[in-house]
C-alpha atoms as a PDB file:
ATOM      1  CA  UNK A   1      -0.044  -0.183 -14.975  1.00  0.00           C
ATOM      2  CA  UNK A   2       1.085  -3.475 -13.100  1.00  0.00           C
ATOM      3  CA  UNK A   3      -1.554  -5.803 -13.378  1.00  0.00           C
ATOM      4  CA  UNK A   4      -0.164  -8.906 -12.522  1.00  0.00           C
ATOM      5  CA  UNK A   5       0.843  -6.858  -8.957  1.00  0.00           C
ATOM      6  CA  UNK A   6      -2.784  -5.631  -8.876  1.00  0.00           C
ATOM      7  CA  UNK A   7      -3.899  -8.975  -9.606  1.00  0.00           C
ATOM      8  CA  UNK A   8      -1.738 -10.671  -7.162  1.00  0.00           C
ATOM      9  CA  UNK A   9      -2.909  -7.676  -4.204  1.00  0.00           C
ATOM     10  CA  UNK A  10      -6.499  -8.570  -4.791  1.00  0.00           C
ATOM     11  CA  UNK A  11      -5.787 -12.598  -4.190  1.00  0.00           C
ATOM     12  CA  UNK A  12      -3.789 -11.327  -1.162  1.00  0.00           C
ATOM     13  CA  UNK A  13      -6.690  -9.172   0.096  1.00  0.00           C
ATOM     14  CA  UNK A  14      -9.490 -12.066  -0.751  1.00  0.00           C
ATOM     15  CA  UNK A  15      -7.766 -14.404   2.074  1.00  0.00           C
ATOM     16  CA  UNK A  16      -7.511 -10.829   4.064  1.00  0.00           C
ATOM     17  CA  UNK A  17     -11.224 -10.000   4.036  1.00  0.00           C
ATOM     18  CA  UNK A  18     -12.393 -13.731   5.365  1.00  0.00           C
ATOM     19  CA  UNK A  19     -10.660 -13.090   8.342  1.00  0.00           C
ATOM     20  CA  UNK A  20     -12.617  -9.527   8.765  1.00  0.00           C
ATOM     21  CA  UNK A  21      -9.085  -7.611   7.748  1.00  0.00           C
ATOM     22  CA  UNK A  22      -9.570  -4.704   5.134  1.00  0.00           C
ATOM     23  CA  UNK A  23      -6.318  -3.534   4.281  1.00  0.00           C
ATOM     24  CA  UNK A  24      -4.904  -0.011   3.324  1.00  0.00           C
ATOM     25  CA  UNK A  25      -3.273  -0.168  -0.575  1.00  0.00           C
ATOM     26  CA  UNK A  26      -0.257   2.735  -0.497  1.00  0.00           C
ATOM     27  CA  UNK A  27       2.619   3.133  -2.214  1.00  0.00           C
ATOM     28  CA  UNK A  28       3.229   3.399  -6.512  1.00  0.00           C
ATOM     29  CA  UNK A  29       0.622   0.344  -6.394  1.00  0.00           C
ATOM     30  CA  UNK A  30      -1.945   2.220  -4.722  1.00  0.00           C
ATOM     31  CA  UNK A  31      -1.045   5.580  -6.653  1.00  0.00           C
ATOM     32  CA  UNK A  32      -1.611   3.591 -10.286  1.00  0.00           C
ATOM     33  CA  UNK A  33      -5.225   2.801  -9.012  1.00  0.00           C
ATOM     34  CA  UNK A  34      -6.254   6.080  -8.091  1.00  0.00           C
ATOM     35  CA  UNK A  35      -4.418   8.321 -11.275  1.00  0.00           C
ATOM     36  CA  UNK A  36      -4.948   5.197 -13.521  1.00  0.00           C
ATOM     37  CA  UNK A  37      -1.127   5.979 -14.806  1.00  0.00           C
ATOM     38  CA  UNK A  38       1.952   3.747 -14.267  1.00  0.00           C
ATOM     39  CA  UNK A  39       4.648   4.595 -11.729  1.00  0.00           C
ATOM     40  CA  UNK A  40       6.330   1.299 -12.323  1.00  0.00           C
ATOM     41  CA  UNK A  41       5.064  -0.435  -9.302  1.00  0.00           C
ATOM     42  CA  UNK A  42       7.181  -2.989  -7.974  1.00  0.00           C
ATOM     43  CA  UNK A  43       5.937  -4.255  -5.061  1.00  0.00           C
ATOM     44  CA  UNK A  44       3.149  -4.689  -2.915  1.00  0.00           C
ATOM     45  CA  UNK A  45       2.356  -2.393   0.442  1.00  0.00           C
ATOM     46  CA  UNK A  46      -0.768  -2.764   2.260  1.00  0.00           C
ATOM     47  CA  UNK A  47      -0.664  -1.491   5.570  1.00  0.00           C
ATOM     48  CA  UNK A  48      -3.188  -2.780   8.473  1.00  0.00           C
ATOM     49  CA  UNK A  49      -5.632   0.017  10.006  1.00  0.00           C
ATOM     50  CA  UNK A  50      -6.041  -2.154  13.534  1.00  0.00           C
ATOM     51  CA  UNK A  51      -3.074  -2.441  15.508  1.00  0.00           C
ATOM     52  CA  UNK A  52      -4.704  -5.401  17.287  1.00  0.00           C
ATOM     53  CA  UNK A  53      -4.018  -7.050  13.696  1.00  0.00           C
ATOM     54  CA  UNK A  54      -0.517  -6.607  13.819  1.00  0.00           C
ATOM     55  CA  UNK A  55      -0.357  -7.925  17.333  1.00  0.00           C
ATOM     56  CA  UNK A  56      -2.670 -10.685  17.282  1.00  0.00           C
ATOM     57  CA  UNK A  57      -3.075 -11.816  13.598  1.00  0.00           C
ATOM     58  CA  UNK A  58       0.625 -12.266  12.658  1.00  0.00           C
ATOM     59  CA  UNK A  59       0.588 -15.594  12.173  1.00  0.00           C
ATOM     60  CA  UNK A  60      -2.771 -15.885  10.195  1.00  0.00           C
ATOM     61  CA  UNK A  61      -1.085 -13.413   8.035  1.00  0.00           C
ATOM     62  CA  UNK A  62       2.364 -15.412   7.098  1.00  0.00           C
ATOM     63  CA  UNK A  63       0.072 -18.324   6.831  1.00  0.00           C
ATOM     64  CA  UNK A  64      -1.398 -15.742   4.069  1.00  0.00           C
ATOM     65  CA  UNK A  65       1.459 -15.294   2.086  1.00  0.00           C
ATOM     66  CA  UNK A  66       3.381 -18.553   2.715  1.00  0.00           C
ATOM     67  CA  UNK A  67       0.278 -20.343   1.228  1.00  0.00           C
ATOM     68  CA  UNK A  68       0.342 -18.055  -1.827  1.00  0.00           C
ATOM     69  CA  UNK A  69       4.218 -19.547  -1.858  1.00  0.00           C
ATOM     70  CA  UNK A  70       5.930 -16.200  -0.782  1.00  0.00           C
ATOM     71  CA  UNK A  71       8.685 -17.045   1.629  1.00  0.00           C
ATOM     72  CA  UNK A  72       9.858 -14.517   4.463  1.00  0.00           C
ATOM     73  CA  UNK A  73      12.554 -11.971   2.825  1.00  0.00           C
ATOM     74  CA  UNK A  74      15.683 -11.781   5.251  1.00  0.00           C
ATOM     75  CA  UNK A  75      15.926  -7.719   4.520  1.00  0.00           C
ATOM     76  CA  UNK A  76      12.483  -6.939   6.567  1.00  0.00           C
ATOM     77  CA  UNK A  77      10.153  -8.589   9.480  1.00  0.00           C
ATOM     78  CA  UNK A  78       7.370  -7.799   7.638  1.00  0.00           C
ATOM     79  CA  UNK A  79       8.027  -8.578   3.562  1.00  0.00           C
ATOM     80  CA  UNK A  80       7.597 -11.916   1.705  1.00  0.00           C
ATOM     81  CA  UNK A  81       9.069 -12.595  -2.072  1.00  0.00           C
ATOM     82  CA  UNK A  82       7.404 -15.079  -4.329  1.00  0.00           C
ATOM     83  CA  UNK A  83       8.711 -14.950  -8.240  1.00  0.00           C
ATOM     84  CA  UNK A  84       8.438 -11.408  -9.147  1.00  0.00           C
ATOM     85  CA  UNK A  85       6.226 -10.227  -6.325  1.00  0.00           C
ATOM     86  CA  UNK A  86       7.242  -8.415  -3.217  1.00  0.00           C
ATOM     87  CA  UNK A  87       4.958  -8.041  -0.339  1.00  0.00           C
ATOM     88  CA  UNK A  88       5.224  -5.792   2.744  1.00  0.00           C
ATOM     89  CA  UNK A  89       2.486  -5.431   5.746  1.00  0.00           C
ATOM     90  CA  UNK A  90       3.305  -2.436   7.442  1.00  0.00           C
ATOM     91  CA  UNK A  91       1.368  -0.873  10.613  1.00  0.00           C
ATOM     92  CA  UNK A  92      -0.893   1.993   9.526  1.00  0.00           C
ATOM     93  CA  UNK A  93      -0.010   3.806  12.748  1.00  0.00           C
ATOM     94  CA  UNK A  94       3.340   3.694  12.322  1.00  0.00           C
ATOM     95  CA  UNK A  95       2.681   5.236   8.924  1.00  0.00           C
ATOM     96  CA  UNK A  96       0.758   8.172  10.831  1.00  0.00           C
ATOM     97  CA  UNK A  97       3.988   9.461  12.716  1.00  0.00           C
ATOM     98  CA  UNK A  98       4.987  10.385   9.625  1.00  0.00           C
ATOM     99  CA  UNK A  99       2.496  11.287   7.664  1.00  0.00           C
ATOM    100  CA  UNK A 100      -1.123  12.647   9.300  1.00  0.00           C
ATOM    101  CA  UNK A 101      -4.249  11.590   6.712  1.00  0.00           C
ATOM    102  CA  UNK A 102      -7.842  10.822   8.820  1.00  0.00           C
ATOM    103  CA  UNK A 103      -8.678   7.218   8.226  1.00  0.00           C
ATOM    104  CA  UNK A 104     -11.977   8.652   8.207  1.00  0.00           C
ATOM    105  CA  UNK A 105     -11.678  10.211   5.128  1.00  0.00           C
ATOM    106  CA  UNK A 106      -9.753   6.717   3.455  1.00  0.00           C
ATOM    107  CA  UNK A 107     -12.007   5.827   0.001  1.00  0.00           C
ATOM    108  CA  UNK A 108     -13.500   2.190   0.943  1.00  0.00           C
ATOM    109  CA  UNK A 109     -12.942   0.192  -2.442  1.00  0.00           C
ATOM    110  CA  UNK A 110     -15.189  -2.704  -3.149  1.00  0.00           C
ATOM    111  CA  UNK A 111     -14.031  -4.319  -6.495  1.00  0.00           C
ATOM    112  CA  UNK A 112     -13.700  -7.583  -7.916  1.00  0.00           C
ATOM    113  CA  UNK A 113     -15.414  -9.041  -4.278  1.00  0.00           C
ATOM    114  CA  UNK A 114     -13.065  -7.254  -1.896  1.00  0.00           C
ATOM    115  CA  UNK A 115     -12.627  -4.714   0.452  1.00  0.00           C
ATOM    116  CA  UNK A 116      -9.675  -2.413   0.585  1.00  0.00           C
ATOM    117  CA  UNK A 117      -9.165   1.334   1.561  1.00  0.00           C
ATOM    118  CA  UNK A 118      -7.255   3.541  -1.010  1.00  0.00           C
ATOM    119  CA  UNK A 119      -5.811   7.448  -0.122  1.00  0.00           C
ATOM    120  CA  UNK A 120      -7.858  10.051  -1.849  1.00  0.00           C
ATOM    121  CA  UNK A 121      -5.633  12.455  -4.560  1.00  0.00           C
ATOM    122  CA  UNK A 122      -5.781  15.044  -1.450  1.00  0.00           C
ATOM    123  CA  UNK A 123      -4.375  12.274   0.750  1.00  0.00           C
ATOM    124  CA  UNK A 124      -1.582  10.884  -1.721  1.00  0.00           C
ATOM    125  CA  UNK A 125      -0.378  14.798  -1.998  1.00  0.00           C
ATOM    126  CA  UNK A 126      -0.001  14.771   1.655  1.00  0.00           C
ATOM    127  CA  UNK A 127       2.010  11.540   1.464  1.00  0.00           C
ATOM    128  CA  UNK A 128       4.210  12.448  -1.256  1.00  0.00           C
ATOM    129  CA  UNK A 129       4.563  15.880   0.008  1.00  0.00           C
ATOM    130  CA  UNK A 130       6.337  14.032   3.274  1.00  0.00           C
ATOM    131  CA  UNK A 131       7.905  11.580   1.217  1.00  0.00           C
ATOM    132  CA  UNK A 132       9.823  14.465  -1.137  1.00  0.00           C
ATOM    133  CA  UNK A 133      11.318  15.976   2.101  1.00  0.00           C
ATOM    134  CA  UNK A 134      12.290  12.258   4.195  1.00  0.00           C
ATOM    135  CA  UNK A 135      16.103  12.048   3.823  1.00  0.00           C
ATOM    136  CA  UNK A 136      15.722   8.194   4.090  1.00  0.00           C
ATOM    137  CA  UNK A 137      13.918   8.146   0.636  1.00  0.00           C
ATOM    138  CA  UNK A 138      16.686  10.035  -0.953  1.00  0.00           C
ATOM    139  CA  UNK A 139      17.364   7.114  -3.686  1.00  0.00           C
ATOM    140  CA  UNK A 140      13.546   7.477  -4.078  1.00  0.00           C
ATOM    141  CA  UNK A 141      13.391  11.910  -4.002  1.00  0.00           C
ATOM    142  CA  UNK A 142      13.438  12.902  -8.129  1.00  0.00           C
ATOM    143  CA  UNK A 143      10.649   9.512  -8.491  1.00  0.00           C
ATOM    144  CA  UNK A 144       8.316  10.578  -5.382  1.00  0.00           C
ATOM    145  CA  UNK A 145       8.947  14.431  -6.710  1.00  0.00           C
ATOM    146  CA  UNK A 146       7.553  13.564  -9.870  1.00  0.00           C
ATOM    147  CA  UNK A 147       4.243  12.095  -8.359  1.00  0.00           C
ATOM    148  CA  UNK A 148       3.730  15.001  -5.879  1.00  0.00           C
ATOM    149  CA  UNK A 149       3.979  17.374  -9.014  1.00  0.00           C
ATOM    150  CA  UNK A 150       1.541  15.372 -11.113  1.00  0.00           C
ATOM    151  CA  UNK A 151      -0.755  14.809  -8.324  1.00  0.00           C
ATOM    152  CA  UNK A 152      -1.017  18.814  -7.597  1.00  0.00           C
ATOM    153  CA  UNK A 153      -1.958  18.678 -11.414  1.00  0.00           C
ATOM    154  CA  UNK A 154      -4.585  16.135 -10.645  1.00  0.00           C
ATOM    155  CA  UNK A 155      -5.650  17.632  -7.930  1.00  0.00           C
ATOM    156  CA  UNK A 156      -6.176  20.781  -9.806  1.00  0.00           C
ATOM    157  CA  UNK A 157      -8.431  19.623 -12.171  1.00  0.00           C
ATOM    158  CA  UNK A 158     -10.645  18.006  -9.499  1.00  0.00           C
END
């Protein structure tokens, strides 16, 4: 597993929580912490619950990540580079027109002195089940394809 990437999300999500934000870990990041395997996480995506974050907390967001010296990528409004590290605020509702999971159901982490939400297994199959059939993850079908399958596995076993 990445630790520096987990190690860098939790100093991300410590300036998060003392402004009241708990953020939503997704993506191969997310997946390592809950199957405690490596998917070769690259990058960072924590997506924001409360819309009224998105549209009212921008700015002490960026302030976030351009005081941890990540600087705004041109490829995406929302991602910031620093060294090896890539990090990407999305809006969890967005997320929800493509994928439905209940918020409700979201495992509250608290580890290390923060606050984040992670997917249950149930909820990462439902992701990668929606994943596996988006034609815009096509570069990304055989790797999301192979998580699906060993989270059915999981999932299983539970």
């Amino acid at each position: 597993m990445n630790e520096n990437l987990h190690d860098e999300f939790l100093k991300i999500v410590i300036e998060l929580n003392k402004l009241n934000i708990i953020p939503l870990l997704l993506g191969s990041l997310g997946l390592e912490k809950v199957t405690n395997r490596s998917w070769q996480a690259s990058d960072i995506d924590i997506y924001l619950i409360d819309e009224e974050i998105l549209d009212h907390r921008y700015e002490d967001i960026q302030k976030i990540l351009i005081d941890r010296n990540y600087v705004k990528s041109l490829d995406s409004y929302r991602s910031y580079i620093k060294d090896n590290f890539e990090v990407e605020y999305k809006s969890f509702l967005d997320f929800q027109k493509l994928v439905k999971i209940d918020k409700e159901k979201l495992n509250l982490i608290k580890k290390e002195g923060v606050l984040y939400y992670l997917p249950t297994i149930e909820q990462f199959i439902e992701i990668y089940s929606s994943s596996a059939r988006d034609p815009k993850r096509k570069e990304k079908m055989q790797k999301d394809s192979e998580k699906l399958e060993y989270l059915k596995v999981m999932g299983d076993q539970w």
